[in-house]
Protein backbone atom coordinates (compact mmCIF):
# COMPACT_ATOMS: atom_id res chain seq x y z
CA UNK A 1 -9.99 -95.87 -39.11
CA UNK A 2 -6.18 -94.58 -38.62
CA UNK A 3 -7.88 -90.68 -38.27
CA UNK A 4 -9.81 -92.17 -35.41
CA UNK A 5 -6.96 -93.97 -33.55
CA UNK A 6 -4.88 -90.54 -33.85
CA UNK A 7 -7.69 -88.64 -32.35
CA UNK A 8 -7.58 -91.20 -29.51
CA UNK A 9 -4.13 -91.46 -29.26
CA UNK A 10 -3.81 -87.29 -29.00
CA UNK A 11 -6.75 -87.49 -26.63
CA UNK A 12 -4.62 -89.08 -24.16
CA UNK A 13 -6.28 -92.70 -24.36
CA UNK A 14 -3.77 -94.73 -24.78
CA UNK A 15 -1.03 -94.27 -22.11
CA UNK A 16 -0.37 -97.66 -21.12
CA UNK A 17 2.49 -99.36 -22.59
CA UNK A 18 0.25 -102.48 -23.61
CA UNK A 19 -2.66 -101.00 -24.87
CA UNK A 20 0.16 -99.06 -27.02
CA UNK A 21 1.56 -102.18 -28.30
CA UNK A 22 -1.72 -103.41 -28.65
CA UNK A 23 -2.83 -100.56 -30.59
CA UNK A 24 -0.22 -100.47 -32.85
CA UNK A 25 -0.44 -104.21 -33.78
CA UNK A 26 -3.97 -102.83 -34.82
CA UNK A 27 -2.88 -100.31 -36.87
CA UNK A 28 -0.50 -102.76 -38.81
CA UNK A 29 -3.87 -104.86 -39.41
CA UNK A 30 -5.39 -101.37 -40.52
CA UNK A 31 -2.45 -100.46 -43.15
CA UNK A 32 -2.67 -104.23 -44.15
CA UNK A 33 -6.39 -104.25 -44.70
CA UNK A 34 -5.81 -100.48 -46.69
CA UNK A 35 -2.81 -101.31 -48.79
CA UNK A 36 -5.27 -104.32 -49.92
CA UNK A 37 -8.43 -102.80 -50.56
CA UNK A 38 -6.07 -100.80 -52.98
CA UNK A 39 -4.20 -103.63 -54.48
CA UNK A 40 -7.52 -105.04 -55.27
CA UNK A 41 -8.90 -101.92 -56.87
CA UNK A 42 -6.24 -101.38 -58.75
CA UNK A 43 -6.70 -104.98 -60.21
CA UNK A 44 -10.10 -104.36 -61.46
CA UNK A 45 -8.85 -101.02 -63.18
CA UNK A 46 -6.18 -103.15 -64.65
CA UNK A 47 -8.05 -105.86 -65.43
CA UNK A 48 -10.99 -103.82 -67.24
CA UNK A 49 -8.16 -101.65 -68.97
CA UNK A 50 -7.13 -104.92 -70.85
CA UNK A 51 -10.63 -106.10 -71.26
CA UNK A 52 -11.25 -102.81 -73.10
CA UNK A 53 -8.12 -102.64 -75.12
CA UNK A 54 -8.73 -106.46 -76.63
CA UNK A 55 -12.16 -105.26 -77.47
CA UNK A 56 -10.78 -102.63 -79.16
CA UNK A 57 -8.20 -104.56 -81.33
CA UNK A 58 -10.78 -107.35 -81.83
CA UNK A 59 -12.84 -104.40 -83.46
CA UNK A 60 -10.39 -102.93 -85.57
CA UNK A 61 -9.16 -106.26 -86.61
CA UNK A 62 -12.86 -106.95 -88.08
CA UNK A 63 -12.60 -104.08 -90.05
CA UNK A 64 -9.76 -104.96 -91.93
């Protein structure tokens, strides 16, 4: 999404100063939407990490 709103924005389509402002209230919304997509994927990675490592322990704790 931020690729395409540079390719506009260095095509010369947004020259008026509220479409700018507009635009760039946008691309907050963008980074937002980004910097959570990645939060959340980093929670399941987390989140399956520990999952694996108690199944591990549980595992080596029945063997002794």
């Amino acid at each position: 999404m931020r690729d395409t709103i540079d390719m506009a924005r260095e095509a010369g389509l947004f020259t008026h100063k509220e479409v700018q402002a507009e635009l760039k209230a946008f691309e907050a919304l963008v980074r937002a939407d980004e910097r959570s997509g990645c939060a959340e994927q980093y929670l399941r990675i987390m989140r399956n990490a520990v999952v694996d490592a108690v199944e591990i322990e549980r595992e080596a704790c029945a063997k002794v």
